[in-house]
N, C-alpha and C. Protein backbone atom coordinates (compact mmCIF):
# COMPACT_ATOMS: atom_id res chain seq x y z
N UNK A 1 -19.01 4.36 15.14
CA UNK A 1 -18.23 5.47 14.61
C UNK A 1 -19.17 6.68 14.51
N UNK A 2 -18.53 7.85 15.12
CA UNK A 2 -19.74 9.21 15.27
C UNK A 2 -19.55 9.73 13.68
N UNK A 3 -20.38 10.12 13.22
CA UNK A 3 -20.66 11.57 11.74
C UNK A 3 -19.46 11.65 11.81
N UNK A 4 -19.25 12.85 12.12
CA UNK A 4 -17.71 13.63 11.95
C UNK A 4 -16.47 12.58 11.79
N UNK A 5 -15.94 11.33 12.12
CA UNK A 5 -14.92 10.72 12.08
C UNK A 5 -15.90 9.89 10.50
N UNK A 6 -16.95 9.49 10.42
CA UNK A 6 -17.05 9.08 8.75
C UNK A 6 -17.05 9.75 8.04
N UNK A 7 -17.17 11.42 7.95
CA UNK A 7 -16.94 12.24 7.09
C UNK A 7 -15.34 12.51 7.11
N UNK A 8 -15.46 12.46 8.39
CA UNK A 8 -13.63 12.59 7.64
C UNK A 8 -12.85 11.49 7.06
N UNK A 9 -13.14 10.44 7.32
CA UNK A 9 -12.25 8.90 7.29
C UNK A 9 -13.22 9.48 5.32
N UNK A 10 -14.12 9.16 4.65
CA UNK A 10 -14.77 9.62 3.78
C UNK A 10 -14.16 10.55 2.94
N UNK A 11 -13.82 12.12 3.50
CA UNK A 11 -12.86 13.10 3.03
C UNK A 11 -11.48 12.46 2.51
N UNK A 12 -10.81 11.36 3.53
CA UNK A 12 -9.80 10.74 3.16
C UNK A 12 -9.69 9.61 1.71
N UNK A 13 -11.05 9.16 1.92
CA UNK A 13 -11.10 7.95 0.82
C UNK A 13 -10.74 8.81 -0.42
N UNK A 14 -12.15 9.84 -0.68
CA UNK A 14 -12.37 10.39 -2.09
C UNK A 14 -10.73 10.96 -2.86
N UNK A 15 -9.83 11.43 -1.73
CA UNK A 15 -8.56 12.19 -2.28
C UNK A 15 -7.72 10.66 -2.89
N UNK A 16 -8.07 9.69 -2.64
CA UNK A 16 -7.26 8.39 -2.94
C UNK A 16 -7.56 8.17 -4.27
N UNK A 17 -5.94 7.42 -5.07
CA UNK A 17 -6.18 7.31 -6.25
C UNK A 17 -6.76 6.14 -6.74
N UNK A 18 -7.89 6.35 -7.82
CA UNK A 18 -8.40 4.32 -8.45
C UNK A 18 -7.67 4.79 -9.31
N UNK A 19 -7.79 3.55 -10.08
CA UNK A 19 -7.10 3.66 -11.82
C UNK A 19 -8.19 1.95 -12.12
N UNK A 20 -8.45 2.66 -13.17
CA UNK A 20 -10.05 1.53 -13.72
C UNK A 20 -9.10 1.28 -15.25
N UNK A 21 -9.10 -0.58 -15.56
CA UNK A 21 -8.58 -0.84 -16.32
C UNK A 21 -10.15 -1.67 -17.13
N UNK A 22 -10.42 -1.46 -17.90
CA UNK A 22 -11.45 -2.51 -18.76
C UNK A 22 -11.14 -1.95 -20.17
N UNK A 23 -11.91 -3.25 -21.08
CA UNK A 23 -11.39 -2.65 -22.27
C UNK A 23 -12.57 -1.97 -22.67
N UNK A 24 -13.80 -2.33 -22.07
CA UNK A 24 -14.88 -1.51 -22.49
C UNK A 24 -15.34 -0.39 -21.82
N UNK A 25 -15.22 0.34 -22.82
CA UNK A 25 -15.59 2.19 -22.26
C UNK A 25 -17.01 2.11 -21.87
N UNK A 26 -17.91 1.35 -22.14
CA UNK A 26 -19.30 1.70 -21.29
C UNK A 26 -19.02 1.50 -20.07
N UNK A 27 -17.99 0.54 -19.42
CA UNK A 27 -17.88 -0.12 -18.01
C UNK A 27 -17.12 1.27 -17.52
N UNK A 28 -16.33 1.57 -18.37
CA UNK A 28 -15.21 2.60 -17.51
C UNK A 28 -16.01 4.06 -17.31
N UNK A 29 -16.97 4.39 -18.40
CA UNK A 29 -17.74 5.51 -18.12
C UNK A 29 -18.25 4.84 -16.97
N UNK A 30 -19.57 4.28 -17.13
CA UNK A 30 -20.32 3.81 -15.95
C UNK A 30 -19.57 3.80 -14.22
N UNK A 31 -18.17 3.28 -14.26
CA UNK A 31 -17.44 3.28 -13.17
C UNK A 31 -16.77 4.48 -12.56
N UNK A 32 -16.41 5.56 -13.65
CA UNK A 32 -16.31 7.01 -13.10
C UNK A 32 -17.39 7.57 -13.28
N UNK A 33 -18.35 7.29 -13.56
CA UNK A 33 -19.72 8.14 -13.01
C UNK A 33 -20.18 7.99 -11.97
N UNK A 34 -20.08 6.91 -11.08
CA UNK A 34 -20.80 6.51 -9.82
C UNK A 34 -19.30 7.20 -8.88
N UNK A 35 -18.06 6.78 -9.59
CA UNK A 35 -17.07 7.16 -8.36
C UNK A 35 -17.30 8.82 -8.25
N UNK A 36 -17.40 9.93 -9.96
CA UNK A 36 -17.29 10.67 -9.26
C UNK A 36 -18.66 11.60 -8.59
N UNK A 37 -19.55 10.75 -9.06
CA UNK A 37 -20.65 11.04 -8.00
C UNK A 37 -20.68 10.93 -6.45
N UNK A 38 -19.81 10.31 -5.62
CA UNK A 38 -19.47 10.47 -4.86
C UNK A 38 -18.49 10.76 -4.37
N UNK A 39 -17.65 11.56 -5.31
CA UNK A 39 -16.75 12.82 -5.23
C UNK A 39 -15.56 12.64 -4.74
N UNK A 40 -15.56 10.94 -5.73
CA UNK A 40 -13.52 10.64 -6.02
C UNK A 40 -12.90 12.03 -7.22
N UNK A 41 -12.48 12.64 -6.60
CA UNK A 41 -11.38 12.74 -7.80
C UNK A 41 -10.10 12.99 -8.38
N UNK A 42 -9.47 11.67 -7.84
CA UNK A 42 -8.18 10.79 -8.58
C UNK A 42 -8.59 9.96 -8.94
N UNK A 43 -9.07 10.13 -10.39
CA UNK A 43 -9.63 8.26 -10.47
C UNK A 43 -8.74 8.76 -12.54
N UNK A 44 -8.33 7.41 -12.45
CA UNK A 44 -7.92 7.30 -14.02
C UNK A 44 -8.02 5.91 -14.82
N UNK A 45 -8.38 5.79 -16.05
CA UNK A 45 -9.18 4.99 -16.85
C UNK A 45 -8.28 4.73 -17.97
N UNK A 46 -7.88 3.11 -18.43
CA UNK A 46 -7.65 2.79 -19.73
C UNK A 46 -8.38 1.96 -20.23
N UNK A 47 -8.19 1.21 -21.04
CA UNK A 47 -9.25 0.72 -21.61
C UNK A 47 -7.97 -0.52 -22.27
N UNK A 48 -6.69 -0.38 -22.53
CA UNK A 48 -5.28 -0.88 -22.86
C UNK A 48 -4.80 -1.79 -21.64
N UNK A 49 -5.03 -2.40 -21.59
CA UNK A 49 -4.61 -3.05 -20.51
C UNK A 49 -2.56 -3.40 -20.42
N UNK A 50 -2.48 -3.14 -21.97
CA UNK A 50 -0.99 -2.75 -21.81
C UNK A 50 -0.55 -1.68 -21.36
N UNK A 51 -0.82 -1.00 -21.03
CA UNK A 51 -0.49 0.68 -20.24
C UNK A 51 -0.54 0.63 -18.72
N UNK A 52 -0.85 -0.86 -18.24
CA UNK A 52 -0.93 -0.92 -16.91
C UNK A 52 0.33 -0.45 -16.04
N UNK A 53 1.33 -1.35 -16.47
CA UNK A 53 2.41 -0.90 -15.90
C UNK A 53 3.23 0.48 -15.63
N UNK A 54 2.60 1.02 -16.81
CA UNK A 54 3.21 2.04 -17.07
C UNK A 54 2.52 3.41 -16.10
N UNK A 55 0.63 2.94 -16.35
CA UNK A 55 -0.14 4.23 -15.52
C UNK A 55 0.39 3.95 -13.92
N UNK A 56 0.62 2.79 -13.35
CA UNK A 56 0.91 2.23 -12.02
C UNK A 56 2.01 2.93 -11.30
N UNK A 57 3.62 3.04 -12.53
CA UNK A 57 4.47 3.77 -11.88
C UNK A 57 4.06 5.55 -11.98
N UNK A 58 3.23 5.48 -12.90
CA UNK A 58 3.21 7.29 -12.79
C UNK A 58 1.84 7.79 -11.99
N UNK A 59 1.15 7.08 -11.45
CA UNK A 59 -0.06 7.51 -11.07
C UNK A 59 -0.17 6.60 -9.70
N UNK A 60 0.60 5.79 -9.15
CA UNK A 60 0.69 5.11 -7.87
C UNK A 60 -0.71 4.96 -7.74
N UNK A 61 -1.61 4.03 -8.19
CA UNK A 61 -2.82 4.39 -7.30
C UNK A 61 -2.72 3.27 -6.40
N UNK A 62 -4.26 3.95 -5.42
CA UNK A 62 -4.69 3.38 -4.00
C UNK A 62 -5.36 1.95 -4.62
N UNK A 63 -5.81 1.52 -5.26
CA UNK A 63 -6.68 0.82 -5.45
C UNK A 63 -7.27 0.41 -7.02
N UNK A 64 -6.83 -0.46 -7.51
CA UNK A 64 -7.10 -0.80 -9.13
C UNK A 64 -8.30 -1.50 -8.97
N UNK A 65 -8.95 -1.41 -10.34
CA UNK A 65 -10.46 -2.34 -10.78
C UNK A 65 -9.99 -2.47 -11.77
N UNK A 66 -10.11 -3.82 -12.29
CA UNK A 66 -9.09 -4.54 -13.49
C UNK A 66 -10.26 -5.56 -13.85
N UNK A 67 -10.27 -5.12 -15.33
CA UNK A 67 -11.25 -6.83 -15.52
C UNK A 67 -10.34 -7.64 -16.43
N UNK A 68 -10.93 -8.85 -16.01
CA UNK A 68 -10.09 -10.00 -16.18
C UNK A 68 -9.87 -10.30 -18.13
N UNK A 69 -11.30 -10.02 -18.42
CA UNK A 69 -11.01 -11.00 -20.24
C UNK A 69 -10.96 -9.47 -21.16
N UNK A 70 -9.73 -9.46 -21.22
CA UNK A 70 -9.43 -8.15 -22.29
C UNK A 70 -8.62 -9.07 -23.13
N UNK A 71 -8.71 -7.92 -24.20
CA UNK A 71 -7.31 -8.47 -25.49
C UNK A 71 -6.24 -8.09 -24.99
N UNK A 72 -5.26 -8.88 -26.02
CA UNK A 72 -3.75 -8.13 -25.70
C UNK A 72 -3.19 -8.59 -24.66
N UNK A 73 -3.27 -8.42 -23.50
CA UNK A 73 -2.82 -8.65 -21.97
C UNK A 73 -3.90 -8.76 -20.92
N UNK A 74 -4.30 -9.96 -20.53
CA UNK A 74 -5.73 -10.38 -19.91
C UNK A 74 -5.40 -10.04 -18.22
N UNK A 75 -6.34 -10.03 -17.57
CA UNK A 75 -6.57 -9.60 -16.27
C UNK A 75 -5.57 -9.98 -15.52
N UNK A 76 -5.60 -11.76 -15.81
CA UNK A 76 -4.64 -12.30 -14.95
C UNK A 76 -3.07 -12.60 -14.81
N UNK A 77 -2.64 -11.59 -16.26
CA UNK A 77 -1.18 -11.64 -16.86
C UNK A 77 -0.79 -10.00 -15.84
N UNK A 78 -2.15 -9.32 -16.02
CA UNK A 78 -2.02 -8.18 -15.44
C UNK A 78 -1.18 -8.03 -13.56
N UNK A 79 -2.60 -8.65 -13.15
CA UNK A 79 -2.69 -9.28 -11.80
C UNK A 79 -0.94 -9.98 -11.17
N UNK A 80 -0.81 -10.92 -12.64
CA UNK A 80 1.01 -11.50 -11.93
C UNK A 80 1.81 -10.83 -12.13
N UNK A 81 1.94 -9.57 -13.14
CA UNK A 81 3.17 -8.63 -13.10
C UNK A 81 2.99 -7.65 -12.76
N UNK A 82 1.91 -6.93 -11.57
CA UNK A 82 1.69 -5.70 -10.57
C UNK A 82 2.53 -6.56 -9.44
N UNK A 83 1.66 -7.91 -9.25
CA UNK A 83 2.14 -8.34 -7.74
C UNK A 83 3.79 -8.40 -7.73
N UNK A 84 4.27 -9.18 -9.17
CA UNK A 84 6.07 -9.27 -9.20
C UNK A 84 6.52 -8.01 -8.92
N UNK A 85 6.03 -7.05 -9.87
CA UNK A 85 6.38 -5.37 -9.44
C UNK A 85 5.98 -4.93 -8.04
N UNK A 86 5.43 -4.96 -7.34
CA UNK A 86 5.00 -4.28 -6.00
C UNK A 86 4.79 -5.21 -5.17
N UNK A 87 5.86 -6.15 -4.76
CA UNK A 87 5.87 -7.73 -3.59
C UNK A 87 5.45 -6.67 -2.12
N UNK A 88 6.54 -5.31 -1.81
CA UNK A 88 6.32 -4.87 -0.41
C UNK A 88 5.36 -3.92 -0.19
N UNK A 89 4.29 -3.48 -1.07
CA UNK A 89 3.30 -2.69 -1.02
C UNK A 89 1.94 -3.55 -1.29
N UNK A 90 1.02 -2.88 0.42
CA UNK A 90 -0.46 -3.64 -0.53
C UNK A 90 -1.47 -2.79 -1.13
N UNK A 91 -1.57 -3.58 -2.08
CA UNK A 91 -2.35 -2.49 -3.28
C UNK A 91 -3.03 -3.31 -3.65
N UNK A 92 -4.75 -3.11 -2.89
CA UNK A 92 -5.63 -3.57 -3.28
C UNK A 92 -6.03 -3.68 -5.00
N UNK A 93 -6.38 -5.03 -5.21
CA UNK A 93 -7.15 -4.95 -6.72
C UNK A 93 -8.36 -5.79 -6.64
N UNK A 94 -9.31 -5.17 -7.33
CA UNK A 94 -10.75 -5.66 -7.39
C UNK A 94 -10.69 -5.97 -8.73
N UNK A 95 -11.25 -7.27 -8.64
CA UNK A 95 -11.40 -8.07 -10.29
C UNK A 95 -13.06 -7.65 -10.71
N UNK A 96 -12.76 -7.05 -11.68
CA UNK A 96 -14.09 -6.63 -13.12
C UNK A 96 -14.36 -8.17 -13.53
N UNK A 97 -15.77 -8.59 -13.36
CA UNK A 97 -15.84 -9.56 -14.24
C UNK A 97 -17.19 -10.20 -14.19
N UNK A 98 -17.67 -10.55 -15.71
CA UNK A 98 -18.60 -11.49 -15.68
C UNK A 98 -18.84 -13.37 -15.60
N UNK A 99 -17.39 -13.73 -15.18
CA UNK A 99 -17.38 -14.77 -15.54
C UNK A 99 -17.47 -15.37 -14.08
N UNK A 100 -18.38 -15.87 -13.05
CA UNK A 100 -18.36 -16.06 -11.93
C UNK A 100 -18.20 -17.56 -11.50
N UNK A 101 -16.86 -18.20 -12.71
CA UNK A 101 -17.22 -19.70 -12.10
C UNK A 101 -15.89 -20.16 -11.64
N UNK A 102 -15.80 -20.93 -10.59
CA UNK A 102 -15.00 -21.04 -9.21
C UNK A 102 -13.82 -20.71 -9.85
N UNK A 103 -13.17 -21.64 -10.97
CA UNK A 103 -11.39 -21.92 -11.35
C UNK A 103 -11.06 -20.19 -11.73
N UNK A 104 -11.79 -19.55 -12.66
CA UNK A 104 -11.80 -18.07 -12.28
C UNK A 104 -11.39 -17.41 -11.09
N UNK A 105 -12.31 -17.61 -10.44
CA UNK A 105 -12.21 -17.17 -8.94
C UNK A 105 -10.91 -17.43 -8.36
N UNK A 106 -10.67 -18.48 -8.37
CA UNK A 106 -9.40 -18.97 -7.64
C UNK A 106 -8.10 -18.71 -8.08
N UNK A 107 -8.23 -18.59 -9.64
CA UNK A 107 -6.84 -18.49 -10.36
C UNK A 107 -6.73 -16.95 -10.02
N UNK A 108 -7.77 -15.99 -10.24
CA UNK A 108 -7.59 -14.64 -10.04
C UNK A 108 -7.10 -14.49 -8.60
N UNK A 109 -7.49 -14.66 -7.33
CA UNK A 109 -7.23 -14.98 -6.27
C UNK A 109 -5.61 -15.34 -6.25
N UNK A 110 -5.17 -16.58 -6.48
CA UNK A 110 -3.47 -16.84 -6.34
C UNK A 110 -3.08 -15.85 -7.62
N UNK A 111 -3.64 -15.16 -8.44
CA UNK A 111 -2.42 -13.82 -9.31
C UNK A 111 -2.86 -12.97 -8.23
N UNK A 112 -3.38 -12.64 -7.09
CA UNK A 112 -3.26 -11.98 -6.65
C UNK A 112 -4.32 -10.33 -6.86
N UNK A 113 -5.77 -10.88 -6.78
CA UNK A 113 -6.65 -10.13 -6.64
C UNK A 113 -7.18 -10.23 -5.35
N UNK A 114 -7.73 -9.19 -4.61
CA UNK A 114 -7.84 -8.93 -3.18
C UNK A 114 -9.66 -8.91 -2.95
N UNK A 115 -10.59 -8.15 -4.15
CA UNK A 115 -11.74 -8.74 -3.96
C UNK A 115 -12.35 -8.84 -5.66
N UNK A 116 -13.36 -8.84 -5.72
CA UNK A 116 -14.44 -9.01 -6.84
C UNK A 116 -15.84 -8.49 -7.14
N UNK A 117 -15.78 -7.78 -8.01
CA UNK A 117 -17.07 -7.50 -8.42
C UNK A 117 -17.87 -7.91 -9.65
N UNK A 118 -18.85 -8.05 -9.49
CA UNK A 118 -19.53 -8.95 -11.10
C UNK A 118 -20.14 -8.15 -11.56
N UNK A 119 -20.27 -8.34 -13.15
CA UNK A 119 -21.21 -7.54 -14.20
C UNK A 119 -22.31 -8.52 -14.70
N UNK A 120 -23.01 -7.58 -14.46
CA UNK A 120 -23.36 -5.98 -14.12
C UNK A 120 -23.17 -5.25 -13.01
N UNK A 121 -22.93 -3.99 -12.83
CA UNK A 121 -22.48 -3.77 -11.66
C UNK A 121 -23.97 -3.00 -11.06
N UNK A 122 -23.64 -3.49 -9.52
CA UNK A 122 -24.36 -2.39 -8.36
C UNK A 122 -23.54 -1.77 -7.95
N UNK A 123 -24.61 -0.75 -7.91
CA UNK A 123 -24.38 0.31 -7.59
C UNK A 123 -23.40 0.70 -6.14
N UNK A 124 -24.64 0.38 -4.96
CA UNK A 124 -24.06 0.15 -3.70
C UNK A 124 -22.95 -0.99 -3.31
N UNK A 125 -23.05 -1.73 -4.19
CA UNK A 125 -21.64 -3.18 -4.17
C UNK A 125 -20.30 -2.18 -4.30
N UNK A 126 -20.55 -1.74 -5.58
CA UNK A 126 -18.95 -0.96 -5.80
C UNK A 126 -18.57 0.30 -4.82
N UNK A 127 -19.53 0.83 -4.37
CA UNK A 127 -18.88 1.42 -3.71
C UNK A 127 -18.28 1.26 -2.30
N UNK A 128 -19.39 0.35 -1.00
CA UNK A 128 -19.06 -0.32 -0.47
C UNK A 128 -17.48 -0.89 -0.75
N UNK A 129 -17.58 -1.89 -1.34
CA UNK A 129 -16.36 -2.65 -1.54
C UNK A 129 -15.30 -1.79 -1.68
N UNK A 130 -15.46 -0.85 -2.79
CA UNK A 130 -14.13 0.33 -2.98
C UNK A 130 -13.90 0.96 -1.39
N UNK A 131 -14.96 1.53 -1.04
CA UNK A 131 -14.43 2.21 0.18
C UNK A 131 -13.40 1.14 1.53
N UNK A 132 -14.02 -0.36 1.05
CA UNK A 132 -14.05 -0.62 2.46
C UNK A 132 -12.46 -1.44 1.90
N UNK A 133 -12.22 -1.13 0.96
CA UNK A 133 -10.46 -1.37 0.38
C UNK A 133 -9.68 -0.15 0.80
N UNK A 134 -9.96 0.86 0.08
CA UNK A 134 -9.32 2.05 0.24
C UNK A 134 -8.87 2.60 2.25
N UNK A 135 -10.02 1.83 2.86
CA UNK A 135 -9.77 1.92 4.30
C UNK A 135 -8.40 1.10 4.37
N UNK A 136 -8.75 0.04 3.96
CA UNK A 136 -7.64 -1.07 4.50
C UNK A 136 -6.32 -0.41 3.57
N UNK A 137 -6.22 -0.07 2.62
CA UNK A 137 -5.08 0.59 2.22
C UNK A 137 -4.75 1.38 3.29
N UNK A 138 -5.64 2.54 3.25
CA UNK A 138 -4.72 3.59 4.58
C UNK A 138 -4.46 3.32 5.78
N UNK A 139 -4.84 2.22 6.42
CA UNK A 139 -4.78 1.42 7.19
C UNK A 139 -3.56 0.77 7.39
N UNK A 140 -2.83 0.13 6.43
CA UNK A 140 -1.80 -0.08 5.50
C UNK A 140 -0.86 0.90 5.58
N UNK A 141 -1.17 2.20 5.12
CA UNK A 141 -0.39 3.09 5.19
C UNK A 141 0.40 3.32 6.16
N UNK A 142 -0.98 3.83 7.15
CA UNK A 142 -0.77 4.31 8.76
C UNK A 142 0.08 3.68 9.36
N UNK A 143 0.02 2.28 8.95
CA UNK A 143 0.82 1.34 9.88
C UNK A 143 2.50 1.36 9.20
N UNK A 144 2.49 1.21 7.46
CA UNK A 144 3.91 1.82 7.47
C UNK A 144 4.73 2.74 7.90
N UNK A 145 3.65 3.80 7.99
CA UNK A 145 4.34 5.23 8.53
C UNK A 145 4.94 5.09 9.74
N UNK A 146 3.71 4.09 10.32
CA UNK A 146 4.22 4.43 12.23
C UNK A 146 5.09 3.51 11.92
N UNK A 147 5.17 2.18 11.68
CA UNK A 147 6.87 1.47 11.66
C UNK A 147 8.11 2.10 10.93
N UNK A 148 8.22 2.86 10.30
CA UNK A 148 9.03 3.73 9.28
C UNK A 148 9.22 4.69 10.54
N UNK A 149 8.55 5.82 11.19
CA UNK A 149 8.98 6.40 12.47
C UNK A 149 9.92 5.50 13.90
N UNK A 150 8.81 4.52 14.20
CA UNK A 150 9.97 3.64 14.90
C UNK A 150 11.15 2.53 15.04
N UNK A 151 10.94 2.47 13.65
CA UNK A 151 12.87 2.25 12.48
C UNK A 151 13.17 3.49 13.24
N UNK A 152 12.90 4.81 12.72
CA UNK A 152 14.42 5.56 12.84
C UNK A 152 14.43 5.61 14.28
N UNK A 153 13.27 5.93 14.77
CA UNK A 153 13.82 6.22 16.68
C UNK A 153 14.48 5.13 17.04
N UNK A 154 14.41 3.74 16.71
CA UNK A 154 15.64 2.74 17.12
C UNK A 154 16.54 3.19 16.59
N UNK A 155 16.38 3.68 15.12
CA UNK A 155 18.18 3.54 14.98
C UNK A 155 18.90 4.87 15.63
N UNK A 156 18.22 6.27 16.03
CA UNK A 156 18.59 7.15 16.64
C UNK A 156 19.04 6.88 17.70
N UNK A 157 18.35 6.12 18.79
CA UNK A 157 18.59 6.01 19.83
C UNK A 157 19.85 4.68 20.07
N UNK A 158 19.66 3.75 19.17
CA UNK A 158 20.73 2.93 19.18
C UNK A 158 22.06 3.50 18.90
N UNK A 159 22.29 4.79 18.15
CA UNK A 159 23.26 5.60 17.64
C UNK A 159 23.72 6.39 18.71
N UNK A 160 22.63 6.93 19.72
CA UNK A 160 23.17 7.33 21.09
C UNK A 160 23.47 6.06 22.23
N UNK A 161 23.18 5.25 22.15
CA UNK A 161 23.62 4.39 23.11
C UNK A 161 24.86 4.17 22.53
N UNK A 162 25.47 4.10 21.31
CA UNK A 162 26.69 3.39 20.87
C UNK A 162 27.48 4.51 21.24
N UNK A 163 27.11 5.74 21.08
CA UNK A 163 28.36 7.43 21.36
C UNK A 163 28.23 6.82 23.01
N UNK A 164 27.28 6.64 23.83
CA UNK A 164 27.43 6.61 25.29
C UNK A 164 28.41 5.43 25.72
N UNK A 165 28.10 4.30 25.11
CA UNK A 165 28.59 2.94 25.34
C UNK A 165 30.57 3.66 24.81
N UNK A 166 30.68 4.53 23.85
CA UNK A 166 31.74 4.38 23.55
C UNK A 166 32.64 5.39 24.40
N UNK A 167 31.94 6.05 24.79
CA UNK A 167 32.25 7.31 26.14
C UNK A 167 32.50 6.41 27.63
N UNK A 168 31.82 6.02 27.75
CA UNK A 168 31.97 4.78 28.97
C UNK A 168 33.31 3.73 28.76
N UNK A 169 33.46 3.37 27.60
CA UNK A 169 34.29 2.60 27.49
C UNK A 169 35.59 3.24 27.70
N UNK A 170 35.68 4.74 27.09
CA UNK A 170 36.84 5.33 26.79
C UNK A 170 37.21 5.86 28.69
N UNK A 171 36.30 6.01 29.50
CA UNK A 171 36.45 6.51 30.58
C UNK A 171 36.79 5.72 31.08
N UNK A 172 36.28 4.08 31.14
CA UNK A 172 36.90 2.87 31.97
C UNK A 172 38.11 2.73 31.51
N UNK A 173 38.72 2.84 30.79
CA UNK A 173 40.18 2.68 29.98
C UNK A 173 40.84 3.92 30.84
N UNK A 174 40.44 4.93 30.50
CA UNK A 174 41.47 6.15 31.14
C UNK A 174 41.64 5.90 32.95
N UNK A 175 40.51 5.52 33.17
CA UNK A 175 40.55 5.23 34.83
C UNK A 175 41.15 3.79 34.82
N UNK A 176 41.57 2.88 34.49
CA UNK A 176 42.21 1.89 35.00
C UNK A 176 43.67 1.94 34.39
N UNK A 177 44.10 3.14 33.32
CA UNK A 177 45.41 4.02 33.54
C UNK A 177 46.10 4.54 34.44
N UNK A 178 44.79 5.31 34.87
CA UNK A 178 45.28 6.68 36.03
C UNK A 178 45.31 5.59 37.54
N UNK A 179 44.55 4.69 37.88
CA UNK A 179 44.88 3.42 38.54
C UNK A 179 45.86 2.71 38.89
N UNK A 180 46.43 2.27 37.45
CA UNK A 180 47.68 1.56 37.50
C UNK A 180 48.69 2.70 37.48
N UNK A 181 48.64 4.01 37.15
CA UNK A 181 49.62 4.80 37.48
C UNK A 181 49.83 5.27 38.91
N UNK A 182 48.84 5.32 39.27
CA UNK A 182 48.58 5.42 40.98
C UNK A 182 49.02 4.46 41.70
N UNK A 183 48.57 3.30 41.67
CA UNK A 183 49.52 1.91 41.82
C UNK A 183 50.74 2.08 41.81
N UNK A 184 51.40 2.29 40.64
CA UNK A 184 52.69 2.31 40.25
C UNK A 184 53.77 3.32 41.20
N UNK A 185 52.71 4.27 41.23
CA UNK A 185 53.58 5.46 42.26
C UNK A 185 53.51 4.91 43.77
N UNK A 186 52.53 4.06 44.17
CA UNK A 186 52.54 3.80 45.40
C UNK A 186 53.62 3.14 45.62
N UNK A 187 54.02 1.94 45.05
CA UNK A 187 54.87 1.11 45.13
C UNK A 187 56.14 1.64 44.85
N UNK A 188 56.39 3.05 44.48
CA UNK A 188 57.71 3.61 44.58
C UNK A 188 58.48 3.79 45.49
């Protein structure tokens, strides 16, 4: 990939929205300091992990970082009622977490987390990983868009074949009229 197409594919990431869920504000500072050091800025932060649903429909983001052991409503209660809410959209989520032992892993995985990062965080891990989500989102995108364009050109064009098909039909009808009327006069 030349400069110019990673600065732009790059230009594209930073305009994309995160939304950072932890309950601890050192993690969530720490996590918009590195994002907007590299000059995200749509990025939004709770610390409530009950407000998920709610920041999700008003702030659509590209890409959540959710950690798993909060009060109130834990990572993975989180994780099963985004995925019930949003079955036909993929919307990457990266699991926050210090707890790195397999049944974790796996349970977060079937609620439906897409990758993982561990605490403490690196530096170069999170961003890496964020970017290389946020690709596959627009990626995602791109590809809805272009199937969403060629939905309608089928159904446009299927809409002119049906006016043609029904023009054709109406002309074979009038000509095997004017036919049998021709017929009819012959035999007079």
């Amino acid at each position: 990939m030349n400069t110019t197409q990673w600065q732009s594919d790059l230009a594209a990431y930073v305009k994309m929205r995160i939304l950072i869920v932890d309950d601890e504000p050192a993690n969530v500072a720490l996590l918009e300091d590195i994002l907007g050091e590299q000059g995200y800025t749509h990025v939004k932060a709770t610390t409530d992990s009950r407000c998920v649903p709610e920041l999700c429909r008003e702030f659509d983001p590209d890409l959540i970082l959710l950690d798993l052991c909060m009060p109130h409503v834990n990572g993975f209660a989180v994780l099963e009622s985004l995925r019930a809410e949003r079955t036909e959209v993929y919307l990457p989520i990266i699991v926050l977490t210090a707890d790195v032992n397999e049944e974790s892993k796996r349970r977060a995985l079937h609620c439906g987390a897409t990758d993982f990062l561990h605490k403490p965080f690196d530096y170069i891990e999170v961003l890496l990983r964020i970017r290389n989500l946020l690709e596959t989102r627009r990626t995602h995108q791109l590809l809805d868009n272009r199937r969403a364009a060629l939905e309608e050109a089928v159904r446009a064009r299927t809409s002119e074949l049906q006016a043609v098909q029904a023009a054709f039909l109406d002309c074979a009808t009038q000509f095997r009229r004017d036919l049998e009327d021709a017929q009819g006069k012959a035999n007079i």
